[in-house]
C-alpha atoms as a PDB file:
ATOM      1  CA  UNK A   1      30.814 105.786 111.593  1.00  0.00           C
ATOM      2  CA  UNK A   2      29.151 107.801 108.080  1.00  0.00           C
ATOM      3  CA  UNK A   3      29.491 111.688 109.123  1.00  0.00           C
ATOM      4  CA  UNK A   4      27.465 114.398 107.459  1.00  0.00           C
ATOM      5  CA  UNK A   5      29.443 117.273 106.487  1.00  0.00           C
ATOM      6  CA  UNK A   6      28.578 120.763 104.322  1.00  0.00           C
ATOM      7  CA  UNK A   7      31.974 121.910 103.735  1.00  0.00           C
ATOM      8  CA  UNK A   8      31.859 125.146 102.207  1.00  0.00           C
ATOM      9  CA  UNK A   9      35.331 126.309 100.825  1.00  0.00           C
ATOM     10  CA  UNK A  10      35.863 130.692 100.160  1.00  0.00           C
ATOM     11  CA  UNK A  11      33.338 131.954 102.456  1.00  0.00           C
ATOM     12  CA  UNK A  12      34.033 135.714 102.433  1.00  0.00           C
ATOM     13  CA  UNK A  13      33.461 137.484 105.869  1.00  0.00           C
ATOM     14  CA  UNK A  14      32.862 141.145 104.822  1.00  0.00           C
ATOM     15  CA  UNK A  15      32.119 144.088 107.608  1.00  0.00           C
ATOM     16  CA  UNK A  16      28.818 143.359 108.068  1.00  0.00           C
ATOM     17  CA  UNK A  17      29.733 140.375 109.625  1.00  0.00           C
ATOM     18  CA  UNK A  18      31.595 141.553 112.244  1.00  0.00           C
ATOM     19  CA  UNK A  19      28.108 142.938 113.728  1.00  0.00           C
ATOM     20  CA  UNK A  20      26.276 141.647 116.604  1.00  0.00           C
ATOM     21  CA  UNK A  21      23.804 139.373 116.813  1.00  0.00           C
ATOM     22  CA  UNK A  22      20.173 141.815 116.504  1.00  0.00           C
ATOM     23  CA  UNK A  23      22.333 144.617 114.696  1.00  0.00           C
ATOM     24  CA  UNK A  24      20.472 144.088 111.068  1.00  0.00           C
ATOM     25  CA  UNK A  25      22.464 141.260 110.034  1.00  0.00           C
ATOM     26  CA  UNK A  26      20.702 139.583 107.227  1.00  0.00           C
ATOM     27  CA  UNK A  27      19.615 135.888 107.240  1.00  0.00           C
ATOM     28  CA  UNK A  28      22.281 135.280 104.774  1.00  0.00           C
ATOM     29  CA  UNK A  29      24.792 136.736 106.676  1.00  0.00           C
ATOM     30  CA  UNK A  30      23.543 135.093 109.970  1.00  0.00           C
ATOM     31  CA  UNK A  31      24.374 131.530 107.968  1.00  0.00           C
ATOM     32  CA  UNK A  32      27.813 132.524 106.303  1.00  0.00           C
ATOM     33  CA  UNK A  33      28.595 133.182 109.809  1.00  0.00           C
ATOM     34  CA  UNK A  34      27.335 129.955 111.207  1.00  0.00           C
ATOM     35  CA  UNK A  35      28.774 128.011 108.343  1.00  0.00           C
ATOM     36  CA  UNK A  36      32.372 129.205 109.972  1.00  0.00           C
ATOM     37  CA  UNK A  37      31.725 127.863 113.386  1.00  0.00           C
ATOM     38  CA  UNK A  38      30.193 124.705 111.844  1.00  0.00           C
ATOM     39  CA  UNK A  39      33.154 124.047 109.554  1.00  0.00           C
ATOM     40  CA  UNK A  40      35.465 124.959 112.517  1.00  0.00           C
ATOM     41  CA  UNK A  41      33.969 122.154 114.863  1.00  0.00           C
ATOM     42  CA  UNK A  42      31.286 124.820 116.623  1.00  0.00           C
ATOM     43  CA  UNK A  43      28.172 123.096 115.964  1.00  0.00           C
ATOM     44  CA  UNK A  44      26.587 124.380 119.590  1.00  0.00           C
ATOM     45  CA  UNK A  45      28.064 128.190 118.218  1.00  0.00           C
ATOM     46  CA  UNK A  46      26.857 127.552 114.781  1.00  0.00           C
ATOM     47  CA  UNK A  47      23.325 126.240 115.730  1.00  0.00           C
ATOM     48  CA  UNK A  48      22.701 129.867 117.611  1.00  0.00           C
ATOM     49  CA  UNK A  49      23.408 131.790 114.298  1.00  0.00           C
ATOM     50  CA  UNK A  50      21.376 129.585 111.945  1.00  0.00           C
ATOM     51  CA  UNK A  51      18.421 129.798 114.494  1.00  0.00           C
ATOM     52  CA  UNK A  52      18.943 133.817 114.452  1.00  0.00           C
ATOM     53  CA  UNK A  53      18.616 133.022 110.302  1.00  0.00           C
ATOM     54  CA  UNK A  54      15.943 131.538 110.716  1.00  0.00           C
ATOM     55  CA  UNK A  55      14.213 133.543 112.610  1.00  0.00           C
ATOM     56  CA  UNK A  56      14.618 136.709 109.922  1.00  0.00           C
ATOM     57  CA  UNK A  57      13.489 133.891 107.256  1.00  0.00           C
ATOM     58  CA  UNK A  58      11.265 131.354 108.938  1.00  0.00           C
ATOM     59  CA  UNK A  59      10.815 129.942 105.391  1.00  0.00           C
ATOM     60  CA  UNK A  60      14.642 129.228 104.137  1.00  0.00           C
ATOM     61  CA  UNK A  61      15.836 125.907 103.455  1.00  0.00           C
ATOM     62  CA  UNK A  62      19.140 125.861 103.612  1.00  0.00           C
ATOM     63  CA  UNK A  63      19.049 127.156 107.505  1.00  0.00           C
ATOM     64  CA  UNK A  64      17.372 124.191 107.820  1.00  0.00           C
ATOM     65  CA  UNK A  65      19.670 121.937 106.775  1.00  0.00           C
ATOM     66  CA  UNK A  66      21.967 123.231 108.885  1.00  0.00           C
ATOM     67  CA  UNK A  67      20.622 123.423 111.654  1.00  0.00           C
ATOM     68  CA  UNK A  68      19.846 119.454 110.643  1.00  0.00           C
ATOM     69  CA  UNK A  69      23.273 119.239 110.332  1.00  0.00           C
ATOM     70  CA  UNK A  70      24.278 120.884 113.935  1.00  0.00           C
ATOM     71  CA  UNK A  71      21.683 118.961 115.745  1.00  0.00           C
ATOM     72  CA  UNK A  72      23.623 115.443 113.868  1.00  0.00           C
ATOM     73  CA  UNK A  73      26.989 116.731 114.864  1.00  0.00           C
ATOM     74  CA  UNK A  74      26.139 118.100 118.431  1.00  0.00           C
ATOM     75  CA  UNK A  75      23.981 114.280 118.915  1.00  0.00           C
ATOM     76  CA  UNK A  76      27.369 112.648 118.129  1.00  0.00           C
ATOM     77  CA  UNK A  77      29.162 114.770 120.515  1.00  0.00           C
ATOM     78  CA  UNK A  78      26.904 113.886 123.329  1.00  0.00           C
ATOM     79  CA  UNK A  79      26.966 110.124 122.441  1.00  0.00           C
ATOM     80  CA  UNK A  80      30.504 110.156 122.604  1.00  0.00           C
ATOM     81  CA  UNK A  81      30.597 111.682 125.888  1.00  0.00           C
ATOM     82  CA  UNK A  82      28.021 108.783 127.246  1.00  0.00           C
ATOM     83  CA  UNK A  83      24.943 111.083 126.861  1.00  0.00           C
ATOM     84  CA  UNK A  84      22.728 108.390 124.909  1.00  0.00           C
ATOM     85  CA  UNK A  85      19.360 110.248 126.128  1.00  0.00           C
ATOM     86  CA  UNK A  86      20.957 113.635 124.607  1.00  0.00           C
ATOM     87  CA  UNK A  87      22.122 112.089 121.929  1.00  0.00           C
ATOM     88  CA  UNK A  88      18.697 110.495 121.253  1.00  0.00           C
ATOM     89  CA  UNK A  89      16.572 113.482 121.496  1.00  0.00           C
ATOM     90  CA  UNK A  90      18.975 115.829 119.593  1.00  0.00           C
ATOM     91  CA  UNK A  91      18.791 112.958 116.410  1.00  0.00           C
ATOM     92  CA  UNK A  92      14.953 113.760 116.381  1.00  0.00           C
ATOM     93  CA  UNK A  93      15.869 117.459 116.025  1.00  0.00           C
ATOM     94  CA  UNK A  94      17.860 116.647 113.108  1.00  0.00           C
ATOM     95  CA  UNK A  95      15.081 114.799 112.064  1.00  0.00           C
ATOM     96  CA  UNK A  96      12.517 117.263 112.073  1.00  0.00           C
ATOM     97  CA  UNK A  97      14.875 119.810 110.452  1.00  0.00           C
ATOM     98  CA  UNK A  98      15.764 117.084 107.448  1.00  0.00           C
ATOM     99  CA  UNK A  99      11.893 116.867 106.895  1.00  0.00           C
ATOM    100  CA  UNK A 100      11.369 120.831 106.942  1.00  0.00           C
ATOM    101  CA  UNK A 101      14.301 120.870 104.388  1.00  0.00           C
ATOM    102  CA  UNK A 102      12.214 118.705 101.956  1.00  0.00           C
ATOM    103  CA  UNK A 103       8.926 119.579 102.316  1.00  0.00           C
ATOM    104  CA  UNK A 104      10.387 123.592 101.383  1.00  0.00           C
ATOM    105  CA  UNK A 105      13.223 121.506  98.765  1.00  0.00           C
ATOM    106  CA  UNK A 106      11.807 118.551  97.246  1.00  0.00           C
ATOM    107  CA  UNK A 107      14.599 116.369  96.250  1.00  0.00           C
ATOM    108  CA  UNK A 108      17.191 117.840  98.513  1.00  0.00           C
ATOM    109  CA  UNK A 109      19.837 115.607  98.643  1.00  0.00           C
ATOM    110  CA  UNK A 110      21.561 116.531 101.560  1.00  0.00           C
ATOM    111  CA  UNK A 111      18.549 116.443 103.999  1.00  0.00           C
ATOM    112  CA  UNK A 112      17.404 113.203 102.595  1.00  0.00           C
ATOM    113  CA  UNK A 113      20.860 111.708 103.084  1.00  0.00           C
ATOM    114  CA  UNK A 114      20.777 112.955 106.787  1.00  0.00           C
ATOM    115  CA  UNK A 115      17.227 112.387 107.320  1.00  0.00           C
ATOM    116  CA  UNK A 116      17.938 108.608 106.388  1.00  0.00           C
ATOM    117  CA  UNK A 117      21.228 108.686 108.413  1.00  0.00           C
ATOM    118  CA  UNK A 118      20.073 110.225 111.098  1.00  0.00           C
ATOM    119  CA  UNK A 119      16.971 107.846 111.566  1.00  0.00           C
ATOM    120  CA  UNK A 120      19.313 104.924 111.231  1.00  0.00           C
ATOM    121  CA  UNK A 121      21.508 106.083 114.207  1.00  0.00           C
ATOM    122  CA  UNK A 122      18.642 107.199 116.231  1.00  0.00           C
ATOM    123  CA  UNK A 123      17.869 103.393 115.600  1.00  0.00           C
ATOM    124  CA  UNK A 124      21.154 102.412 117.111  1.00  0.00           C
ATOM    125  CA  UNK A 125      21.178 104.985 120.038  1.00  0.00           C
ATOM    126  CA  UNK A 126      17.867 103.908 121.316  1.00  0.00           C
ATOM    127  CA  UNK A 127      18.737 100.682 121.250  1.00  0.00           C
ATOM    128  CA  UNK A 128      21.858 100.935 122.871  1.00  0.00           C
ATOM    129  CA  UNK A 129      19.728 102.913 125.796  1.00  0.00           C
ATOM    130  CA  UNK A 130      17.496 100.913 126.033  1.00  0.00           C
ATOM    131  CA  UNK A 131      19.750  98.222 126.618  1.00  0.00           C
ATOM    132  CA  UNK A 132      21.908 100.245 129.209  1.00  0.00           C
ATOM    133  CA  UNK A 133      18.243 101.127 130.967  1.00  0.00           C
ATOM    134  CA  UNK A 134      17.913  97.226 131.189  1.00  0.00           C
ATOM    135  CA  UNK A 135      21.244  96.524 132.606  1.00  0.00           C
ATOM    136  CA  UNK A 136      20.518  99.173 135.402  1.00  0.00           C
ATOM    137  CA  UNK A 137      17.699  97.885 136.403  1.00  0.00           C
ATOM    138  CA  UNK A 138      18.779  94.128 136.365  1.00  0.00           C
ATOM    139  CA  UNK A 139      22.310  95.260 138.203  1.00  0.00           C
ATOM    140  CA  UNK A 140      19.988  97.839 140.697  1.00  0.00           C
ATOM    141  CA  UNK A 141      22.337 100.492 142.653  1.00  0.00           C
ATOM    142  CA  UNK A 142      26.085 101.419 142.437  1.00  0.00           C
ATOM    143  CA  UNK A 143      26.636 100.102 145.648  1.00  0.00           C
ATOM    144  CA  UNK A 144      25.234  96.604 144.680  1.00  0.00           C
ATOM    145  CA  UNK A 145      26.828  96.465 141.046  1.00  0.00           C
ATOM    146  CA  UNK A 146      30.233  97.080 143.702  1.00  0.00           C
ATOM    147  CA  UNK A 147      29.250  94.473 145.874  1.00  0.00           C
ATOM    148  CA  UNK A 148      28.820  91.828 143.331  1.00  0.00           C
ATOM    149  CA  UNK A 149      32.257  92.834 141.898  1.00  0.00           C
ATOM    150  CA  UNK A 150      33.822  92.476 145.418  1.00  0.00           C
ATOM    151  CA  UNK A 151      32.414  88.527 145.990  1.00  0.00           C
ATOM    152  CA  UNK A 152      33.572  87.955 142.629  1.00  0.00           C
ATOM    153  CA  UNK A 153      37.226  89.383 143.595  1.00  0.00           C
ATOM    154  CA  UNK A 154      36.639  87.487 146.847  1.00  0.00           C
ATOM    155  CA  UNK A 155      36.374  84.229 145.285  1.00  0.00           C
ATOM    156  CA  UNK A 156      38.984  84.823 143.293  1.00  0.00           C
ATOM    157  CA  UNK A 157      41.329  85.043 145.841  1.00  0.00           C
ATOM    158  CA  UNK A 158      42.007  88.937 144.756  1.00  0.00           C
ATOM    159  CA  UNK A 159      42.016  89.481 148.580  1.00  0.00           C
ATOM    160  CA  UNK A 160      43.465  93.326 147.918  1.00  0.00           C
ATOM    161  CA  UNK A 161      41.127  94.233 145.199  1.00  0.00           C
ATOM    162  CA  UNK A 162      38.403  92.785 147.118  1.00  0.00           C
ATOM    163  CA  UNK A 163      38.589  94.824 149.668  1.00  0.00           C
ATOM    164  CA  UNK A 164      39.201  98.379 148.121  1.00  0.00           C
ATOM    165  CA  UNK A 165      35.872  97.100 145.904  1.00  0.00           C
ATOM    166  CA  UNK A 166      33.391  96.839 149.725  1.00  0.00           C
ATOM    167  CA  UNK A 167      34.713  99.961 151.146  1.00  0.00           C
ATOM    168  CA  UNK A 168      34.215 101.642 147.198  1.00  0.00           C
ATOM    169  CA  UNK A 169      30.755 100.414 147.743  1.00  0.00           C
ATOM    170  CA  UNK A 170      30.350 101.340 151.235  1.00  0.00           C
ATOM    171  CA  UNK A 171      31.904 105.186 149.747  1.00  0.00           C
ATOM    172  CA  UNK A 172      29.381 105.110 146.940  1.00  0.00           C
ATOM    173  CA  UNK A 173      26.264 104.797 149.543  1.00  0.00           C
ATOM    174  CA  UNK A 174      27.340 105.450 153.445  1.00  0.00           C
ATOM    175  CA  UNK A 175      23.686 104.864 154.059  1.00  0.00           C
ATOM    176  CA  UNK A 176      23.900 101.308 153.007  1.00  0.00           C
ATOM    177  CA  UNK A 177      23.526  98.526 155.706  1.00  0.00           C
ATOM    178  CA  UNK A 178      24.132  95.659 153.324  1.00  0.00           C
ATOM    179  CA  UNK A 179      27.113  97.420 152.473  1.00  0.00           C
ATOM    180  CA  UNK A 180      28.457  97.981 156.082  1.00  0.00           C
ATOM    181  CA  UNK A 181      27.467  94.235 156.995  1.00  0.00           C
ATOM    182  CA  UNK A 182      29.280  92.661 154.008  1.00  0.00           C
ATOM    183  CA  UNK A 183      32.344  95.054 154.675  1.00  0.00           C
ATOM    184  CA  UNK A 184      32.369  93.971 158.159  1.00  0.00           C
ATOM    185  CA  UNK A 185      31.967  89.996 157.426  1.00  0.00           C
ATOM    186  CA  UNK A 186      34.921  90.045 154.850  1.00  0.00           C
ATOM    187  CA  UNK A 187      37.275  92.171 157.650  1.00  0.00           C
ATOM    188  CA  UNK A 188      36.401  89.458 159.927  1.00  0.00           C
ATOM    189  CA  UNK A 189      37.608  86.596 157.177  1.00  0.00           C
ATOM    190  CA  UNK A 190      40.366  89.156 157.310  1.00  0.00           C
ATOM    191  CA  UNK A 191      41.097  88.112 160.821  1.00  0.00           C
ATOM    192  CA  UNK A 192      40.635  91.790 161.848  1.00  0.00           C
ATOM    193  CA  UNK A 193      38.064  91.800 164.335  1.00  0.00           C
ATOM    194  CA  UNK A 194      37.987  95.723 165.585  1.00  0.00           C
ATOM    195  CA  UNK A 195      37.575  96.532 161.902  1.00  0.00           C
ATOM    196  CA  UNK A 196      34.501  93.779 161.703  1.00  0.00           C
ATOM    197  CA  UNK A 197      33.039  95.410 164.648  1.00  0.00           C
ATOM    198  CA  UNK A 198      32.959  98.746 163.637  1.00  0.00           C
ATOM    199  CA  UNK A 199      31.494  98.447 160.051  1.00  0.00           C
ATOM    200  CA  UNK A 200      29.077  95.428 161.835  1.00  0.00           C
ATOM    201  CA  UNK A 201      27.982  97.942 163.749  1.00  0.00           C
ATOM    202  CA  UNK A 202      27.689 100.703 161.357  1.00  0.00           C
ATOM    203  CA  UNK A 203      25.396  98.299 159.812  1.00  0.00           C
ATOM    204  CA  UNK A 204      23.386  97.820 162.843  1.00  0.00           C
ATOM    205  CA  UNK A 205      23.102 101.749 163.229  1.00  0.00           C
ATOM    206  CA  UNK A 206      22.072 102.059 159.899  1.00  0.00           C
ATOM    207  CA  UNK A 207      19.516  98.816 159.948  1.00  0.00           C
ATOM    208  CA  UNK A 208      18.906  96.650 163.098  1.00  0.00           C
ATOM    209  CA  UNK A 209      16.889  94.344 161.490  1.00  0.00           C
ATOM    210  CA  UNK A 210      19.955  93.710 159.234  1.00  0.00           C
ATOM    211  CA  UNK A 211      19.958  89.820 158.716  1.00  0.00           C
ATOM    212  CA  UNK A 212      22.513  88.506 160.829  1.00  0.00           C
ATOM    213  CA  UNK A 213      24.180  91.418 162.231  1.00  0.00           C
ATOM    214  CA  UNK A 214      23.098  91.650 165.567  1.00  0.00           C
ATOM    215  CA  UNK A 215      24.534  87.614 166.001  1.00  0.00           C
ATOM    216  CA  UNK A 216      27.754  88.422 164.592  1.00  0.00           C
ATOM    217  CA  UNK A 217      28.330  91.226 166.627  1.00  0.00           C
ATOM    218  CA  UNK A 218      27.790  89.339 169.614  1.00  0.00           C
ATOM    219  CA  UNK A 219      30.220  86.843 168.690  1.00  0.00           C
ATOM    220  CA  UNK A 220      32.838  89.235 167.890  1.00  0.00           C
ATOM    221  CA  UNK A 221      32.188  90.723 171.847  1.00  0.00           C
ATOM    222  CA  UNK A 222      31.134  93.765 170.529  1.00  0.00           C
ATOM    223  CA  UNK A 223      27.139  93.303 171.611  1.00  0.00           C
ATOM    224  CA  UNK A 224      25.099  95.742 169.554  1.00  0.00           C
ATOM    225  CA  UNK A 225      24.618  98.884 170.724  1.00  0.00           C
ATOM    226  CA  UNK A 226      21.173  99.428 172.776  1.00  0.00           C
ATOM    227  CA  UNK A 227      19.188 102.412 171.535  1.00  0.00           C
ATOM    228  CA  UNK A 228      18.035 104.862 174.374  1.00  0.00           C
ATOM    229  CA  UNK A 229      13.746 104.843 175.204  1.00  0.00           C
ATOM    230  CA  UNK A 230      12.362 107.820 174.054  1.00  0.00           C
ATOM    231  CA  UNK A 231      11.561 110.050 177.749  1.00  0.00           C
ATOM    232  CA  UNK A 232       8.050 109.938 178.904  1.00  0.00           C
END
């Protein structure tokens, strides 16, 4: 994957950077600063400083560009960490820094190279979520993704992995009845009837109009349980 990258080689730090942020550092200053972090692999610690540059020169742009450039490298960060909306939203911000850069800079280079790159891999991210966003709703709930992957297992003859994939499902959402029920039908397969009855009638507790429950429980013995009338 292209990566954007102002390297900048002999950066002096003199006293006055060693002040605090608000102690009449100057927006220079504020960006030698933040070009440290940045080149260090700080673009969340080198974003703050260029936004404090900014802020004493609403009007200067190099900030801009780098702040472009923190908003590219923090975007990557996030999509490697499985943050596609993040991701997303922080490649508009590099956007809209890019374009600041060039309507102060005509011709800069660097922020039309990372406007361009960063459009083209917002492109790719919002694809790729909208894709994932698709598969969610297609798959539905955790619990149901599990469940699929435990018939599957099932059928397979994966008689182990099947069953540590219904009671992952039952873990993932206790208040499941579908889960229960399908638990409690493969224990019985199992041959392991008090186990059946339990999570049959877990499922019952959960759901009594669970299809098929209430019959299965009577043919394991186990009739389901009978819910108390409410006192006058």
């Amino acid at each position: 994957m292209r990566t954007l990258r102002h390297t900048v080689v002999g950066v002096v730090i003199v006293g006055g950077l060693s002040a605090l942020p608000g102690c009449g550092m100057s927006a220079g200053q504020y960006n030698r600063r933040g070009l440290v972090a940045y080149n260090q692999g700080a673009p969340g610690e080198a974003l703050g400083l260029f936004e404090a540059s900014l802020e004493k020169d609403p009007r200067r742009a190099d900030t801009m560009y780098y702040i472009g450039l923190c908003h590219y490298a923090i975007a990557q960060e996030k999509f490697s960490e499985q943050n596609i909306p993040a991701a997303v939203r922080r490649l508009g911000e590099a956007v809209y820094y890019f374009n600041q850069t060039v309507d102060i800079w005509p011709g800069h280079e660097g922020a039309l190279a990372g406007r361009a790159e960063a459009l083209r891999l917002k492109g790719t991210y919002e694809r790729a979520l909208s894709v994932a966003r698709w598969a969610d709703q297609q798959a539905g709930p955790a619990a149901s993704k599990k469940l699929i992957e435990a018939r599957q297992l099932a059928r397979q003859g994966r008689v182990e992995e099947a069953l540590v994939a219904y009671r992952q499902a039952v873990a993932m959402e206790p208040d499941n009845a579908e889960a229960h029920a399908e638990l409690g039908r493969f224990y019985r397969q199992l041959g392991d009837r008090a186990q059946a009855a339990n999570s049959l009638t877990q499922a019952y507790l959960l759901n009594p109009a669970e299809p098929g429950v209430a019959r299965e429980l009577i043919e394991l013995g186990s009739p389901p349980p009978t819910t108390p009338s409410p006192e006058p």
